[in-house]
C-alpha atoms as a PDB file:
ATOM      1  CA  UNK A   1      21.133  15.526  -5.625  1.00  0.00           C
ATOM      2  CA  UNK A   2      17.491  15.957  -6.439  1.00  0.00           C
ATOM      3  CA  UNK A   3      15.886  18.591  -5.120  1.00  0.00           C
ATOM      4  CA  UNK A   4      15.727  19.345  -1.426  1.00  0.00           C
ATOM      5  CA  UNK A   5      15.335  16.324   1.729  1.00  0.00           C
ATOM      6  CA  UNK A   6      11.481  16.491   2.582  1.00  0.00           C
ATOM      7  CA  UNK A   7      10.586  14.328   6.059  1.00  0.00           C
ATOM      8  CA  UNK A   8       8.126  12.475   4.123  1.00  0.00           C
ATOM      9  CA  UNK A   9       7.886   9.449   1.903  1.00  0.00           C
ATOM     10  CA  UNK A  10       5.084   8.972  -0.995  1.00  0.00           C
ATOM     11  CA  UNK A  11       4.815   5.709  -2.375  1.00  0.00           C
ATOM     12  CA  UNK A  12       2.034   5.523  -5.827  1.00  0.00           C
ATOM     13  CA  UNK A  13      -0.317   2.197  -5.656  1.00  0.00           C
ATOM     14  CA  UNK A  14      -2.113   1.552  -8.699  1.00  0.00           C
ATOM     15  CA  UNK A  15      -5.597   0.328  -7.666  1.00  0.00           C
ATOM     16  CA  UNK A  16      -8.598  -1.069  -9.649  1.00  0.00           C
ATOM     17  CA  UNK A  17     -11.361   0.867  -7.494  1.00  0.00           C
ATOM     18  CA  UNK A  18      -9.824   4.113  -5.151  1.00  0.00           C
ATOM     19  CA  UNK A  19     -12.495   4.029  -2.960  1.00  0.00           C
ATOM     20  CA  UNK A  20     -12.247   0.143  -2.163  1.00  0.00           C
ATOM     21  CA  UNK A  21      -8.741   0.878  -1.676  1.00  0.00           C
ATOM     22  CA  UNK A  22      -9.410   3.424   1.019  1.00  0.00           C
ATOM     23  CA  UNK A  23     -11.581   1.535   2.817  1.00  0.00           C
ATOM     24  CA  UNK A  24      -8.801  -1.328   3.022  1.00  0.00           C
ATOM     25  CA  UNK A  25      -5.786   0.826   4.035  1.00  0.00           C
ATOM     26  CA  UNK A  26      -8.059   3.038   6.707  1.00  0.00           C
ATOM     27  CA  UNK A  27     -10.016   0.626   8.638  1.00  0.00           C
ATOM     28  CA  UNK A  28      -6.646  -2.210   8.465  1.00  0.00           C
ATOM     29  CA  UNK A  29      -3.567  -0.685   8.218  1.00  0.00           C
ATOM     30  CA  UNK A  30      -4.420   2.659  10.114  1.00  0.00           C
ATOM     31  CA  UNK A  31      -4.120   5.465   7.337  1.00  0.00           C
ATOM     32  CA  UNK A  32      -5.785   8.185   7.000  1.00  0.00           C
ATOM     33  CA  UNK A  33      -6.990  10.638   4.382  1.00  0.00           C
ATOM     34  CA  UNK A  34      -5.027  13.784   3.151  1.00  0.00           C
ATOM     35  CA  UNK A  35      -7.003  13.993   0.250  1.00  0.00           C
ATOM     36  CA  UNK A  36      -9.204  12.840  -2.189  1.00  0.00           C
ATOM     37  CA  UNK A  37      -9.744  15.016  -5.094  1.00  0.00           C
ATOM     38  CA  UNK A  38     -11.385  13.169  -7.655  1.00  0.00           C
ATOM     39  CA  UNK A  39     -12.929   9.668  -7.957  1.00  0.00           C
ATOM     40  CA  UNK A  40      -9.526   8.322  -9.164  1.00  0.00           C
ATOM     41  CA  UNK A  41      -7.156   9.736  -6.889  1.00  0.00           C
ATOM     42  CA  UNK A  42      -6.345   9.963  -2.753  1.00  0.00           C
ATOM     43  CA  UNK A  43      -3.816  10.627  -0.651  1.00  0.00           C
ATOM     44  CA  UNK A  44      -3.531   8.970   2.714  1.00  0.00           C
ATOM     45  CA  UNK A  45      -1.091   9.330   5.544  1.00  0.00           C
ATOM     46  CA  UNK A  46       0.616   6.963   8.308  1.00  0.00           C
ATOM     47  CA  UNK A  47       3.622   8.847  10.246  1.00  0.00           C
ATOM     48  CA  UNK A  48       5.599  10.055   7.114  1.00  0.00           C
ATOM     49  CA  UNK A  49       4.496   7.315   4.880  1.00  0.00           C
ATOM     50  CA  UNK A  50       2.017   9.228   1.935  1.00  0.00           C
ATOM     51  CA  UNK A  51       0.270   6.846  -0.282  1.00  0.00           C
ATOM     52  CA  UNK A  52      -1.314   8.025  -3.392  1.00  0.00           C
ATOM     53  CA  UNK A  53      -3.737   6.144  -4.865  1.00  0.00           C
ATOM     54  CA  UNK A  54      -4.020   6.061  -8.208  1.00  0.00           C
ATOM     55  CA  UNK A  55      -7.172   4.319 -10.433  1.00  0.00           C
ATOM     56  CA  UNK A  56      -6.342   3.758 -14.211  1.00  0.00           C
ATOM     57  CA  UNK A  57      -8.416   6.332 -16.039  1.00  0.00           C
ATOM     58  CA  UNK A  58      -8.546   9.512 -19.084  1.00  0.00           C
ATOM     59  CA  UNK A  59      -8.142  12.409 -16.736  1.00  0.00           C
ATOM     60  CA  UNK A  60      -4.596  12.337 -16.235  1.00  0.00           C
ATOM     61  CA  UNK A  61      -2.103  11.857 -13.533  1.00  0.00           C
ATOM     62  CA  UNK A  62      -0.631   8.661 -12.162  1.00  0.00           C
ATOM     63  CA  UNK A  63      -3.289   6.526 -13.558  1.00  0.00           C
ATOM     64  CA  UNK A  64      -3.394   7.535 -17.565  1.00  0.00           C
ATOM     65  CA  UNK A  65      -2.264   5.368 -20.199  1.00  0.00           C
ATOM     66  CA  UNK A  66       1.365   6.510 -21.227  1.00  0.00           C
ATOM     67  CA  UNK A  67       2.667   7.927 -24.514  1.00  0.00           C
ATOM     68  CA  UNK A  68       3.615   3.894 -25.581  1.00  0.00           C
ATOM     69  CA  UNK A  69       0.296   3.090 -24.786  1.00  0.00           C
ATOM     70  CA  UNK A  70       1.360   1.070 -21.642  1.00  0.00           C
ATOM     71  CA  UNK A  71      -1.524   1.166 -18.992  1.00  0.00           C
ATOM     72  CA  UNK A  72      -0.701   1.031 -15.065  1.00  0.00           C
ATOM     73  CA  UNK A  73      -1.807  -1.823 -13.649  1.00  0.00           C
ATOM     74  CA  UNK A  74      -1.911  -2.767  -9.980  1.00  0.00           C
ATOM     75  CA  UNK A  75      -0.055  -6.024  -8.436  1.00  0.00           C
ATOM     76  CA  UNK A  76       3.342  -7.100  -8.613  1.00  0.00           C
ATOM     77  CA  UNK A  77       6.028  -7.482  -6.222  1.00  0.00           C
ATOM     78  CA  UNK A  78       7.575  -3.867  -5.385  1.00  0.00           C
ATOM     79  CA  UNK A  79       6.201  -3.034  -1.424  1.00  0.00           C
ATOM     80  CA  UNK A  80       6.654  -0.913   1.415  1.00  0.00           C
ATOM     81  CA  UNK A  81       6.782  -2.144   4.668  1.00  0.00           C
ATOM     82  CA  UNK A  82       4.853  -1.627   7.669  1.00  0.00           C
ATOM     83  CA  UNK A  83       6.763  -1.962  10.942  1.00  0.00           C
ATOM     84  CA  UNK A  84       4.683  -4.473  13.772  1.00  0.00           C
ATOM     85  CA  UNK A  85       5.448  -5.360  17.174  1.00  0.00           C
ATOM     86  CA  UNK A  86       3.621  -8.650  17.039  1.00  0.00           C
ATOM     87  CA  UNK A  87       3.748 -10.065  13.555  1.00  0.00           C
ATOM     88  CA  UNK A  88       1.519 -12.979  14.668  1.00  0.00           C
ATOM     89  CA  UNK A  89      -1.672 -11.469  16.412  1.00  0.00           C
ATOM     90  CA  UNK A  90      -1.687  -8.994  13.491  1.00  0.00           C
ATOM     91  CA  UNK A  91      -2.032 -11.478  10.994  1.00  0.00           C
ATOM     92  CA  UNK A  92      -4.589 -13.533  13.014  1.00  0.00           C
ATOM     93  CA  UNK A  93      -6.850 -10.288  13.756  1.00  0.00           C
ATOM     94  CA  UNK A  94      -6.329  -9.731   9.675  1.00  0.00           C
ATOM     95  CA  UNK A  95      -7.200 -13.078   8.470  1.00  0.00           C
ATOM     96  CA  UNK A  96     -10.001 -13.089  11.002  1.00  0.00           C
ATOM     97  CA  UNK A  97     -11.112 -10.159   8.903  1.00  0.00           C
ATOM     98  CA  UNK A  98     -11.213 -11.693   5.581  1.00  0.00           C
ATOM     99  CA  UNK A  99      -7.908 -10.335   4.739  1.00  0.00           C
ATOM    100  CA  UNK A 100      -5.638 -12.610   2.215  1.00  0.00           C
ATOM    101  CA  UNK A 101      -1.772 -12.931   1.993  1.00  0.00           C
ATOM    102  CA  UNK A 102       0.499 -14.369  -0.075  1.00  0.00           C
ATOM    103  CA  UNK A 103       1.675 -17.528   1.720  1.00  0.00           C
ATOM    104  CA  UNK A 104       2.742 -17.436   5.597  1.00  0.00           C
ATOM    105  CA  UNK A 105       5.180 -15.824   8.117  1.00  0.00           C
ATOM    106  CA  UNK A 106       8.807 -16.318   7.042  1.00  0.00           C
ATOM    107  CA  UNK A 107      11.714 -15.756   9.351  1.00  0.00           C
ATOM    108  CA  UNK A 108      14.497 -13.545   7.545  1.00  0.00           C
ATOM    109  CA  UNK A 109      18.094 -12.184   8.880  1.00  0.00           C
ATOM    110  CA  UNK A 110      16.715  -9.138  10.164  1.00  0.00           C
ATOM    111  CA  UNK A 111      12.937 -10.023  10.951  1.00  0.00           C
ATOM    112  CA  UNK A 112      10.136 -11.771  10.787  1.00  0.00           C
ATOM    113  CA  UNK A 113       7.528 -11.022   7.848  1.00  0.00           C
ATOM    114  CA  UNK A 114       4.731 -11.743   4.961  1.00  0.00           C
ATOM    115  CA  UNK A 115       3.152 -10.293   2.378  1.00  0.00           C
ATOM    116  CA  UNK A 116      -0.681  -8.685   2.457  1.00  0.00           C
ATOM    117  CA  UNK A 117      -2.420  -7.896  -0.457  1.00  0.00           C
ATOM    118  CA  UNK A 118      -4.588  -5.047  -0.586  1.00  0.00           C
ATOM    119  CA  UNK A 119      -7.996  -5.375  -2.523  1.00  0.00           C
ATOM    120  CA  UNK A 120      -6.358  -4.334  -5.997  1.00  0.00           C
ATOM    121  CA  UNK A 121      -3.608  -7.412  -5.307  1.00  0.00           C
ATOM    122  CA  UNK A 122      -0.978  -4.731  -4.739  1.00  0.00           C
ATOM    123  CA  UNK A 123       1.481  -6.307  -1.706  1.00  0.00           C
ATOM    124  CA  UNK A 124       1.339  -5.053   1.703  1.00  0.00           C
ATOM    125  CA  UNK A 125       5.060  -6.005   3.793  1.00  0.00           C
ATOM    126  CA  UNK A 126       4.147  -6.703   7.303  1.00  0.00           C
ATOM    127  CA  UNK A 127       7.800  -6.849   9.561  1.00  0.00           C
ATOM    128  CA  UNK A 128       8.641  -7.541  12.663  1.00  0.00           C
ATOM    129  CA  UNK A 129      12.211  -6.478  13.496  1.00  0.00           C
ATOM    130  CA  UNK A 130      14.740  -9.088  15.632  1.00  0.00           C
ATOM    131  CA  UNK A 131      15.277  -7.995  19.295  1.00  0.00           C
END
C-alpha cells in the first residue's frame, strides 16, 4: 500500500493558459480555488475532487519538460467524471454558453453521458447514473 487513505482525490490537467482554465472550471463546472501560487499553477476544489492545473513552463512542477525531453501537453482521452442529475438541461444551459463537446449524449450500461472539453481540449465526463 502507498502511503496512508486521504478523503480526497487530485486529478493534474495540463492546460495551455491556467487562468483561462480557471475561469472555465469556476463559472461552469462549480469549482473553486484552493490556490493559485504562480501564473502556471492552481488548485481548485469540488467536494473531494482537487484539480491542479498545470501550464507547460521552466519553473518546475507538473508542467516542465521531462528528463527525455517529452513536454506535457493537454488533450487526450483520460477524464474524470462529474456526477449530474439531469444530463440534458446541463448540456443545453452549456452549449447555450458557448461550451463545445465531443459528439452527443450516449446511453451506456450504467448511465447516460458525453464528453466536455475544457478550453485547453482536455475532456470533461458529464454522467448521469440509471435509476
Amino acid at each position: 500500500m502507498v502511503g496512508e487513505p486521504v478523503d480526497t482525490v487530485l486529478v493534474r490537467y495540463i492546460v495551455h493558459d491556467v487562468d483561462t482554465a480557471l475561469a472555465f472550471y469556476i463559472a461552469h463546472l462549480g469549482f473553486r480555488v484552493l490556490m493559485h501560487p504562480a501564473p502556471t499553477f492552481a488548485i481548485l476544489a469540488r467536494g473531494p475532487l482537487r484539480l491542479a492545473l498545470s501550464q507547460p513552463s521552466s519553473q518546475g512542477g507538473g508542467g516542465q519538460t521531462l528528463s527525455d525531453g517529452r513536454t506535457p501537453e493537454p488533450g487526450g482521452w483520460n477524464r474524470f467524471s462529474l456526477l449530474v442529475t439531469d444530463l440534458e438541461t446541463t448540456v443545453t444551459q452549456l452549449r447555450e454558453a458557448g461550451l463545445t463537446f465531443r459528439g452527443d449524449i450516449v446511453d451506456g450500461v450504467a448511465g447516460r453521458q458525453i464528453l466536455l472539453d475544457d478550453p485547453s481540449g482536455n475532456p470533461v465526463e458529464l454522467f448521469e447514473p440509471k435509476r
